[in-house]
C-alpha atoms as a PDB file:
ATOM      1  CA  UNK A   1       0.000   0.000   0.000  1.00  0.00           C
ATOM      2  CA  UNK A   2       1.329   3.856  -0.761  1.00  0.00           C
ATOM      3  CA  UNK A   3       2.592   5.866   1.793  1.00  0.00           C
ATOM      4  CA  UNK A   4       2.481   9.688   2.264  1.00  0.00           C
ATOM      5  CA  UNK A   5       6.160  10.456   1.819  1.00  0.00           C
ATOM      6  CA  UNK A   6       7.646  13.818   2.821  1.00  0.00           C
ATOM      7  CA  UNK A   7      11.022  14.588   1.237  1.00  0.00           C
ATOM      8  CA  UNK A   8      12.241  18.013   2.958  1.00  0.00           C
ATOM      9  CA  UNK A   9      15.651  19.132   1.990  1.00  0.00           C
ATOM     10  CA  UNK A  10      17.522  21.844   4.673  1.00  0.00           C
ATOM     11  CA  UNK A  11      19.170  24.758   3.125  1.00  0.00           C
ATOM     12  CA  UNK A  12      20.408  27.416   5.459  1.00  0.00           C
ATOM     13  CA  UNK A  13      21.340  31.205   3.499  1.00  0.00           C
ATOM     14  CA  UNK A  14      24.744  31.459   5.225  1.00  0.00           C
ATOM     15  CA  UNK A  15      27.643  29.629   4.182  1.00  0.00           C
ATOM     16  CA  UNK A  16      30.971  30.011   4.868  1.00  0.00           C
ATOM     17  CA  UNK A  17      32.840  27.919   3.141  1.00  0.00           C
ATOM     18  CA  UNK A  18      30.742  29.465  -0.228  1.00  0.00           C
ATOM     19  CA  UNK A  19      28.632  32.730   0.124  1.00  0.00           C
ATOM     20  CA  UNK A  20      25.384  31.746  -1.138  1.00  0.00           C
ATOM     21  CA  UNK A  21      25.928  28.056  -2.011  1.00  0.00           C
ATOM     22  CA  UNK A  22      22.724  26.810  -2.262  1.00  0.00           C
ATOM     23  CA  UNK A  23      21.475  29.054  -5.292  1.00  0.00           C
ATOM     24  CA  UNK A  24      25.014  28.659  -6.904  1.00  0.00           C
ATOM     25  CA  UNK A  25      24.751  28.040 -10.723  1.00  0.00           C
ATOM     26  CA  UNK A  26      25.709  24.264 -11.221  1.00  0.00           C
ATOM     27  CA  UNK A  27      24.977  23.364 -14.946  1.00  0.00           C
ATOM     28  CA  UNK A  28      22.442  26.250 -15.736  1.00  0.00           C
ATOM     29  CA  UNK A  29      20.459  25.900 -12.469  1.00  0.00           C
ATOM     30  CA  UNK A  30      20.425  27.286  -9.138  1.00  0.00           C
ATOM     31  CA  UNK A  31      22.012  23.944  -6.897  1.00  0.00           C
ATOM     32  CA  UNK A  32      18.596  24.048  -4.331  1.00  0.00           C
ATOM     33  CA  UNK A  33      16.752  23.222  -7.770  1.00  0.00           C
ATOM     34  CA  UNK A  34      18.463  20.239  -8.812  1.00  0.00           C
ATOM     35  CA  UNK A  35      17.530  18.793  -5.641  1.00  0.00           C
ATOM     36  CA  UNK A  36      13.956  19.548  -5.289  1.00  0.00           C
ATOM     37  CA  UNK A  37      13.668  18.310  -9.300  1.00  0.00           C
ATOM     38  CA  UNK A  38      15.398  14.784  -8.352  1.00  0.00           C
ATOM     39  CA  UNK A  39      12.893  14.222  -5.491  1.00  0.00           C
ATOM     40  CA  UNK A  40       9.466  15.915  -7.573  1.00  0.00           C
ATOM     41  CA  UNK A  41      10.519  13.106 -10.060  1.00  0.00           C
ATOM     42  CA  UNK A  42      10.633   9.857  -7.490  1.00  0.00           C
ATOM     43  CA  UNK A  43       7.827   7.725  -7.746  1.00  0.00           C
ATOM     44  CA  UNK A  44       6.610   7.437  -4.197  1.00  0.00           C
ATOM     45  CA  UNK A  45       7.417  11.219  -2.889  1.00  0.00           C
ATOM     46  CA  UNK A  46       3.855  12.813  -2.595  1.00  0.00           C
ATOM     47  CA  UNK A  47       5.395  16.476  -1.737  1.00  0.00           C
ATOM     48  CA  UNK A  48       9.217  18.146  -1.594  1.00  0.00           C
ATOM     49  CA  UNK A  49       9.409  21.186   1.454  1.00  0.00           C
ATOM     50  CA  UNK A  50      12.434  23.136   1.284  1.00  0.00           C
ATOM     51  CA  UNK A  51      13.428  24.497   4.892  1.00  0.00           C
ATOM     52  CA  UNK A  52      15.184  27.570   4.759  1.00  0.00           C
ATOM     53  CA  UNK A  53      15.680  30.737   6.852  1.00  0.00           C
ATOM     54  CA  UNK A  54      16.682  32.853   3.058  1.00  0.00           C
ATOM     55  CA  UNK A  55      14.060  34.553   1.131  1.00  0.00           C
ATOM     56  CA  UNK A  56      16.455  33.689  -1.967  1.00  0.00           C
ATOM     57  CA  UNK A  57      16.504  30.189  -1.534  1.00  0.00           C
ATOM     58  CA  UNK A  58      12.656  29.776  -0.769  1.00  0.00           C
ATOM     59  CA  UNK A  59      11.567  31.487  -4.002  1.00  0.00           C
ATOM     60  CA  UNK A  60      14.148  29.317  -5.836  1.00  0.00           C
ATOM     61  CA  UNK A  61      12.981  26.149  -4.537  1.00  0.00           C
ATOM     62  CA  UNK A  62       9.611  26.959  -4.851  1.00  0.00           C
ATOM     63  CA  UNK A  63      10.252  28.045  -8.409  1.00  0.00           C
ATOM     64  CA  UNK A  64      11.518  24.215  -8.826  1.00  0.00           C
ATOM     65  CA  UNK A  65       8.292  23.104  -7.178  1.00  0.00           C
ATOM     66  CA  UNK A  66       8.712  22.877  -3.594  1.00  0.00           C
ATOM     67  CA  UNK A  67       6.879  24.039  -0.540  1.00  0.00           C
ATOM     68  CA  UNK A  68       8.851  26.647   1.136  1.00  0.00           C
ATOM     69  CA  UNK A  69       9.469  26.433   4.900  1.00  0.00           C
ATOM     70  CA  UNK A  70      10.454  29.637   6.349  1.00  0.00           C
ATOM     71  CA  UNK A  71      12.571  28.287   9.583  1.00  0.00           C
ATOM     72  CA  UNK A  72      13.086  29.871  12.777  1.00  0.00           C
ATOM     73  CA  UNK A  73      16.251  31.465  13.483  1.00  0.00           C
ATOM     74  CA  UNK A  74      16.525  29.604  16.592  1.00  0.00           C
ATOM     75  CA  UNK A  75      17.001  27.042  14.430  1.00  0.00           C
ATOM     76  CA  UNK A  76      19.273  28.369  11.547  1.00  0.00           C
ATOM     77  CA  UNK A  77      22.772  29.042  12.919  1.00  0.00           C
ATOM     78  CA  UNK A  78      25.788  27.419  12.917  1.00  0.00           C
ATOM     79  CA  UNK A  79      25.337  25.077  15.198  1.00  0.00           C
ATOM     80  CA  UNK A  80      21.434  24.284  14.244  1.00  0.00           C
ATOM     81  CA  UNK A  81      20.977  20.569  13.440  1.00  0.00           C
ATOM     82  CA  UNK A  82      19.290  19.138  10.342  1.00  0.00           C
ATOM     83  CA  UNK A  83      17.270  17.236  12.424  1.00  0.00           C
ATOM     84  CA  UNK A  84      15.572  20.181  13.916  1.00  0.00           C
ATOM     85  CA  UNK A  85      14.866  21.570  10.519  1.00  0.00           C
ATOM     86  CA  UNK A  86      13.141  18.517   9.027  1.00  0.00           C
ATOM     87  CA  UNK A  87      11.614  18.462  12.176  1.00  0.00           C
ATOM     88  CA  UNK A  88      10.438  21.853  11.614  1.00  0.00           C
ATOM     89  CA  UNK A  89       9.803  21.597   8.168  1.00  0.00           C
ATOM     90  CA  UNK A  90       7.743  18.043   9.031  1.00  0.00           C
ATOM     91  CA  UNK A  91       5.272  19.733  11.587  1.00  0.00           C
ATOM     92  CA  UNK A  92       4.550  22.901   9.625  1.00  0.00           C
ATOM     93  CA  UNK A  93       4.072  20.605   6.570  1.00  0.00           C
ATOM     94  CA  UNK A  94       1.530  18.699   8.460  1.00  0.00           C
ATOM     95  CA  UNK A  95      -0.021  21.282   9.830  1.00  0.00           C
ATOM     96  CA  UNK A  96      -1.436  22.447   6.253  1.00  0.00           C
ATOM     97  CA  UNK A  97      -1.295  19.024   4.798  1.00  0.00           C
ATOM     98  CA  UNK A  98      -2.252  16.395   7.003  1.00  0.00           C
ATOM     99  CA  UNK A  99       0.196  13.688   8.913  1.00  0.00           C
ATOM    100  CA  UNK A 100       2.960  11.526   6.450  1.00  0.00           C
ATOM    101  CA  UNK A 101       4.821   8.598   7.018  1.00  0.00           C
ATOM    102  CA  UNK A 102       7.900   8.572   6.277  1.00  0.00           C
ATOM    103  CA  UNK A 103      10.320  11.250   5.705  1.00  0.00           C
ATOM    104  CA  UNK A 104      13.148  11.717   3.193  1.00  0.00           C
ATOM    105  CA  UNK A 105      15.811  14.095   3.795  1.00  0.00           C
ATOM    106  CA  UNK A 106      17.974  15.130   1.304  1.00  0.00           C
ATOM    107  CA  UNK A 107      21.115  16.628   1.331  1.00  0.00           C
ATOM    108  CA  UNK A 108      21.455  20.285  -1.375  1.00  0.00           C
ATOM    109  CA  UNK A 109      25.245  20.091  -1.588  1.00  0.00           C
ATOM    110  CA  UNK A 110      24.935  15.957  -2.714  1.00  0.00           C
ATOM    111  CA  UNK A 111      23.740  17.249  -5.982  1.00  0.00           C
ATOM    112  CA  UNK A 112      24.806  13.781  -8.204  1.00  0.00           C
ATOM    113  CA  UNK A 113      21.812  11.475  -7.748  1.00  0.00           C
ATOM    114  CA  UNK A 114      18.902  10.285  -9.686  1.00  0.00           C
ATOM    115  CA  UNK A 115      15.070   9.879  -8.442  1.00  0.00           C
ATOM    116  CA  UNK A 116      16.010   6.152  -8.998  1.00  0.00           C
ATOM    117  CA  UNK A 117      18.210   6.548  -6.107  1.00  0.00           C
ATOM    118  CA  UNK A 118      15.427   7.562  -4.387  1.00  0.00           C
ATOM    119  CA  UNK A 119      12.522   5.062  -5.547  1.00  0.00           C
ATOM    120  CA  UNK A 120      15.002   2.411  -4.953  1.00  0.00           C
ATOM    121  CA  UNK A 121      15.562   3.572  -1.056  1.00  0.00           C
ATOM    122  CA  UNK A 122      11.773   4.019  -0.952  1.00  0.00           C
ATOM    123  CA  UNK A 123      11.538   0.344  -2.286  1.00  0.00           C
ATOM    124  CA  UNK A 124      14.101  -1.373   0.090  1.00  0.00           C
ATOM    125  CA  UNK A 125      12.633   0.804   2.937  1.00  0.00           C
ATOM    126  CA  UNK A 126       8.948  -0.790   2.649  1.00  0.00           C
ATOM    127  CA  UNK A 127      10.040  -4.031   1.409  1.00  0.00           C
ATOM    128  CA  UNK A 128      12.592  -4.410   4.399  1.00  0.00           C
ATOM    129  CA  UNK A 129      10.289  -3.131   6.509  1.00  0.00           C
ATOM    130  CA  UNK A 130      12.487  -0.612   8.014  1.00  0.00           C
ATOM    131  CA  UNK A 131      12.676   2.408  10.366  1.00  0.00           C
ATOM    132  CA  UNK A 132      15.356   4.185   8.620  1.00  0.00           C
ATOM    133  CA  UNK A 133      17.775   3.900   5.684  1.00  0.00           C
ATOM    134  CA  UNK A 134      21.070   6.113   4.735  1.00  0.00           C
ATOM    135  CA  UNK A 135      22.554   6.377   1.396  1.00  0.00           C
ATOM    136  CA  UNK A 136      25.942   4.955   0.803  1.00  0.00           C
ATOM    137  CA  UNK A 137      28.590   3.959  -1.729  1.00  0.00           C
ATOM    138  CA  UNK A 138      30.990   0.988  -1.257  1.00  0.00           C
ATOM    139  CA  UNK A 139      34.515   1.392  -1.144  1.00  0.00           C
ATOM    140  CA  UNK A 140      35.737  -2.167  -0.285  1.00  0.00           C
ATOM    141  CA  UNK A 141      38.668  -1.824  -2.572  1.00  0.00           C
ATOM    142  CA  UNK A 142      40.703   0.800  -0.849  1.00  0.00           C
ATOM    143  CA  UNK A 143      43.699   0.268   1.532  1.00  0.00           C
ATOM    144  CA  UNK A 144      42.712   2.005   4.581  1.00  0.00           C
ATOM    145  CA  UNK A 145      44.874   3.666   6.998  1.00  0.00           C
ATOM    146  CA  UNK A 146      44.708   5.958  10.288  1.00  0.00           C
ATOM    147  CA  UNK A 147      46.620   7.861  12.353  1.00  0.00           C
ATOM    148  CA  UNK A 148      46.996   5.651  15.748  1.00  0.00           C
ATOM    149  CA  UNK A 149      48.701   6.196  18.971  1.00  0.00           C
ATOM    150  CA  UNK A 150      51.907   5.474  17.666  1.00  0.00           C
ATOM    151  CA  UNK A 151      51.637   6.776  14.086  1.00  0.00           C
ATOM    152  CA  UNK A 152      50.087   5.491  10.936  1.00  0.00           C
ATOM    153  CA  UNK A 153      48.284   2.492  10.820  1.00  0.00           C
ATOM    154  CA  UNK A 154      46.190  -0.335   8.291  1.00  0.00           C
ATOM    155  CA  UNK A 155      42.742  -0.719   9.560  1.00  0.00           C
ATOM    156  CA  UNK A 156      41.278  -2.797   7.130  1.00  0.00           C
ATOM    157  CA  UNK A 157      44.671  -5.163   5.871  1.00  0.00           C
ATOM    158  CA  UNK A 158      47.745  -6.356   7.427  1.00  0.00           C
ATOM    159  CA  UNK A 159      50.324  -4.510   5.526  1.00  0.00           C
ATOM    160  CA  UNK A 160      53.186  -7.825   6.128  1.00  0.00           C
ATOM    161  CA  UNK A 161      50.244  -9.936   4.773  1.00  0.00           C
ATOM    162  CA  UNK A 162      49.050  -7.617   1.514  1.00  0.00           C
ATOM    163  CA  UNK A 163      46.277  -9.328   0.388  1.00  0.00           C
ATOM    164  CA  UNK A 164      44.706  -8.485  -3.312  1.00  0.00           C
ATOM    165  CA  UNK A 165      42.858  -5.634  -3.957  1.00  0.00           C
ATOM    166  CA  UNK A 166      39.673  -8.233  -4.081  1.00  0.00           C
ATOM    167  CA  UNK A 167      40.075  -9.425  -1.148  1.00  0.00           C
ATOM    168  CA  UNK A 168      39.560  -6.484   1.033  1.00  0.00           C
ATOM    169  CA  UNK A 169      36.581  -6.597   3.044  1.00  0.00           C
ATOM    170  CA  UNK A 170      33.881  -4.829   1.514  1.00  0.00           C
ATOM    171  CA  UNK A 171      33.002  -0.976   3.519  1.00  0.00           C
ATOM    172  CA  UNK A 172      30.122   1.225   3.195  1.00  0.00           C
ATOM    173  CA  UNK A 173      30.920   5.277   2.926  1.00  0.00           C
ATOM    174  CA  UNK A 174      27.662   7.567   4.416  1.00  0.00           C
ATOM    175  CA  UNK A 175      27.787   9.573   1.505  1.00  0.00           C
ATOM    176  CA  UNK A 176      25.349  12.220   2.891  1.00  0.00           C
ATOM    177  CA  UNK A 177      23.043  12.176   0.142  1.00  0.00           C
ATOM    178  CA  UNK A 178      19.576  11.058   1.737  1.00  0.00           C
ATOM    179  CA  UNK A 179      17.725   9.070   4.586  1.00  0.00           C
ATOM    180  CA  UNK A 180      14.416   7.652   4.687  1.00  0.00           C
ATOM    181  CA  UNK A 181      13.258   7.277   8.143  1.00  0.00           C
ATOM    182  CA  UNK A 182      10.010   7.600  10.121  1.00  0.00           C
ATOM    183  CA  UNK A 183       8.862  10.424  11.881  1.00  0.00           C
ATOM    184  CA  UNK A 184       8.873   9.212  14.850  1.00  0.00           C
ATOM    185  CA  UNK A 185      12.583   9.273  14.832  1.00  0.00           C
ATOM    186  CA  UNK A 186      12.970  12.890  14.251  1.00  0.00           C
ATOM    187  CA  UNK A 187       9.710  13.230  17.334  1.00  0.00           C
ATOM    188  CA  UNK A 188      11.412  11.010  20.036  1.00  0.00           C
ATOM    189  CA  UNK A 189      14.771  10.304  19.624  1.00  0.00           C
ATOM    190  CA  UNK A 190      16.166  13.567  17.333  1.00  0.00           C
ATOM    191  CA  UNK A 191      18.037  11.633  15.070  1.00  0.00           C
ATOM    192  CA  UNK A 192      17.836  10.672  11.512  1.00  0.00           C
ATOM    193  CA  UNK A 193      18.883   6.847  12.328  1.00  0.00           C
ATOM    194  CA  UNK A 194      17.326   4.178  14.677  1.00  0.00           C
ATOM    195  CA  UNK A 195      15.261   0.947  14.986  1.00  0.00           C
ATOM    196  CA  UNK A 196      15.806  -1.105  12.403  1.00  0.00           C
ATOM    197  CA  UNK A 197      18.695   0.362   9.710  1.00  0.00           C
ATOM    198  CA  UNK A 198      19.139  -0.171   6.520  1.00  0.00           C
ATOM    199  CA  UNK A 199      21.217   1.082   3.342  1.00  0.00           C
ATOM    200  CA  UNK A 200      21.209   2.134  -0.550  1.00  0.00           C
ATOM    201  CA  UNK A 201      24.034   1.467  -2.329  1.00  0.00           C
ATOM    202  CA  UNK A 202      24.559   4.277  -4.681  1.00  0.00           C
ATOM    203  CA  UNK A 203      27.352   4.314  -7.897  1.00  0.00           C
ATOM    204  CA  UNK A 204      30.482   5.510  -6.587  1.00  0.00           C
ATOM    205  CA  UNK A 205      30.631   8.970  -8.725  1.00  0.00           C
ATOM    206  CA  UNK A 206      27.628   9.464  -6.948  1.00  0.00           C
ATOM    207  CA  UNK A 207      29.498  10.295  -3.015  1.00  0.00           C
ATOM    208  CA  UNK A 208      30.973  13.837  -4.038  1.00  0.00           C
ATOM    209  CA  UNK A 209      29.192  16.592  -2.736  1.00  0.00           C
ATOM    210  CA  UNK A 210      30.023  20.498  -2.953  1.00  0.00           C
ATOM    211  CA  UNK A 211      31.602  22.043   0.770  1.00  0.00           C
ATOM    212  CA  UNK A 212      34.696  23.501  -0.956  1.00  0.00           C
ATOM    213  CA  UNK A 213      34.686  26.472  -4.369  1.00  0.00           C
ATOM    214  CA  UNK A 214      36.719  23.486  -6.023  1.00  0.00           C
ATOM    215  CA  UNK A 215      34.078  20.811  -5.915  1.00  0.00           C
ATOM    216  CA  UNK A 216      31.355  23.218  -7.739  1.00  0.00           C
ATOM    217  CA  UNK A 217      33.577  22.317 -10.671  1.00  0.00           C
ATOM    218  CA  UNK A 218      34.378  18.661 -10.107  1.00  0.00           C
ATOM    219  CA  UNK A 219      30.078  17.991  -9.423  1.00  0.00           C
ATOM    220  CA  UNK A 220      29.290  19.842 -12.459  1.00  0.00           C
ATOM    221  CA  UNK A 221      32.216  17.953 -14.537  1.00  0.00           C
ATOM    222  CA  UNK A 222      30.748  14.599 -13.308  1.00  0.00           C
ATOM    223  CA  UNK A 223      27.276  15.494 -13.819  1.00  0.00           C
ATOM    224  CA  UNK A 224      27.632  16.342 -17.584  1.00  0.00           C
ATOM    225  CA  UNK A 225      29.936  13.683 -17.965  1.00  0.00           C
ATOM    226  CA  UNK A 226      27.033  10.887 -16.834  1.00  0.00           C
ATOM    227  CA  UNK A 227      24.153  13.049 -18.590  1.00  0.00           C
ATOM    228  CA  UNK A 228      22.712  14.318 -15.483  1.00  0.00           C
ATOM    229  CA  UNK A 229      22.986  17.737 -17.116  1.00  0.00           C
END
């Protein structure tokens, strides 16, 4: 049976890494837009609410077709979780729309995904019967190493023993992207993760995401390079 599905998608005006960074132009578009466009398109998401505390940014999303969310500014510094803005954004929604779900939070600055992505999720979610899901992207086939107590170290590989690149032990990167989780998560426990967990496994091109003026390029080089744009 369908679910009402809620994808809300937090974008606070002040960056400081990039002035502006949610309406920079990323392959003709403002980035909020490609976003709210990816989640309009999943089969399953009934409505897309943007949650932002910038005039700019709502009229942009809204021009892409999303409900604008004008949040608090107790809630839009700094240190202002996304949990309390899809919490936020999740009440206010309801208040106008009547109760969803499940929620799916997306990430702005995780611009390289497809509504597939997000149908897929939506699909593993229901059929798994979970409580929440994260996005992720596999990366069994790197060497990894940390910086322990007495200097560099392997975590996942013996380095007197190198085994083949095959034979590492497969790992799971939280790209960031989006979760699917159920209200109740965000109501009770503040957190995006809980009960039973679950994963999507997206391509690998797919975990870059725009924090530094040098990724805007990389995304968008990506993005045409795979079609997206």
């Amino acid at each position: 049976m369908a679910r009402k599905t809620l994808a809300v998608i937090a974008a606070r005006g002040g960056s400081k890494g990039i002035p502006h960074k949610n309406l920079l132009d990323l392959c003709g578009k403002p980035l909020i837009a490609w976003t709210v466009e990816q989640a309009r398109a999943a089969r399953g998401v009934d409505v897309v609410a943007v949650s932002s505390d910038s005039e700019a940014i709502l009229a942009a999303a809204e021009a892409a077709g999303a409900v604008g969310v004008r949040r608090p500014d107790d809630i839009s510094g700094d240190l202002a979780s996304s949990e309390s803005a899809w919490l936020h954004a999740l009440d206010a929604t309801e208040a106008q729309l009547g109760r969803f779900e499940r929620v799916v939070a997306l990430q702005a600055t995780s611009p390289i995904r497809e509504p597939g992505d997000i149908e897929n999720a939506l699909e593993t979610f229901n059929r798994d019967h979970l409580d929440s899901l994260l996005s992720v992207c596999e990366v069994e086939d790197y060497f990894n190493w940390r910086i322990g107590a007495n200097g560099p170290e392997p975590i996942n590989y013996d380095y007197r023993n190198r085994r083949m690149r095959q034979q590492i032990e497969k790992r799971y990167l939280e790209n960031g992207s989006f979760y699917v989780l159920i209200p109740s998560l965000l109501r009770e426990q503040n957190n995006r993760l809980g009960g039973k967990i679950g994963f999507h496994v997206m391509d690998r091109h797919k975990m870059f995401q725009i924090d530094r003026p040098e990724d805007v390029k990389l995304c968008a080089a990506i993005m045409r390079s795979y079609g997206y744009a």
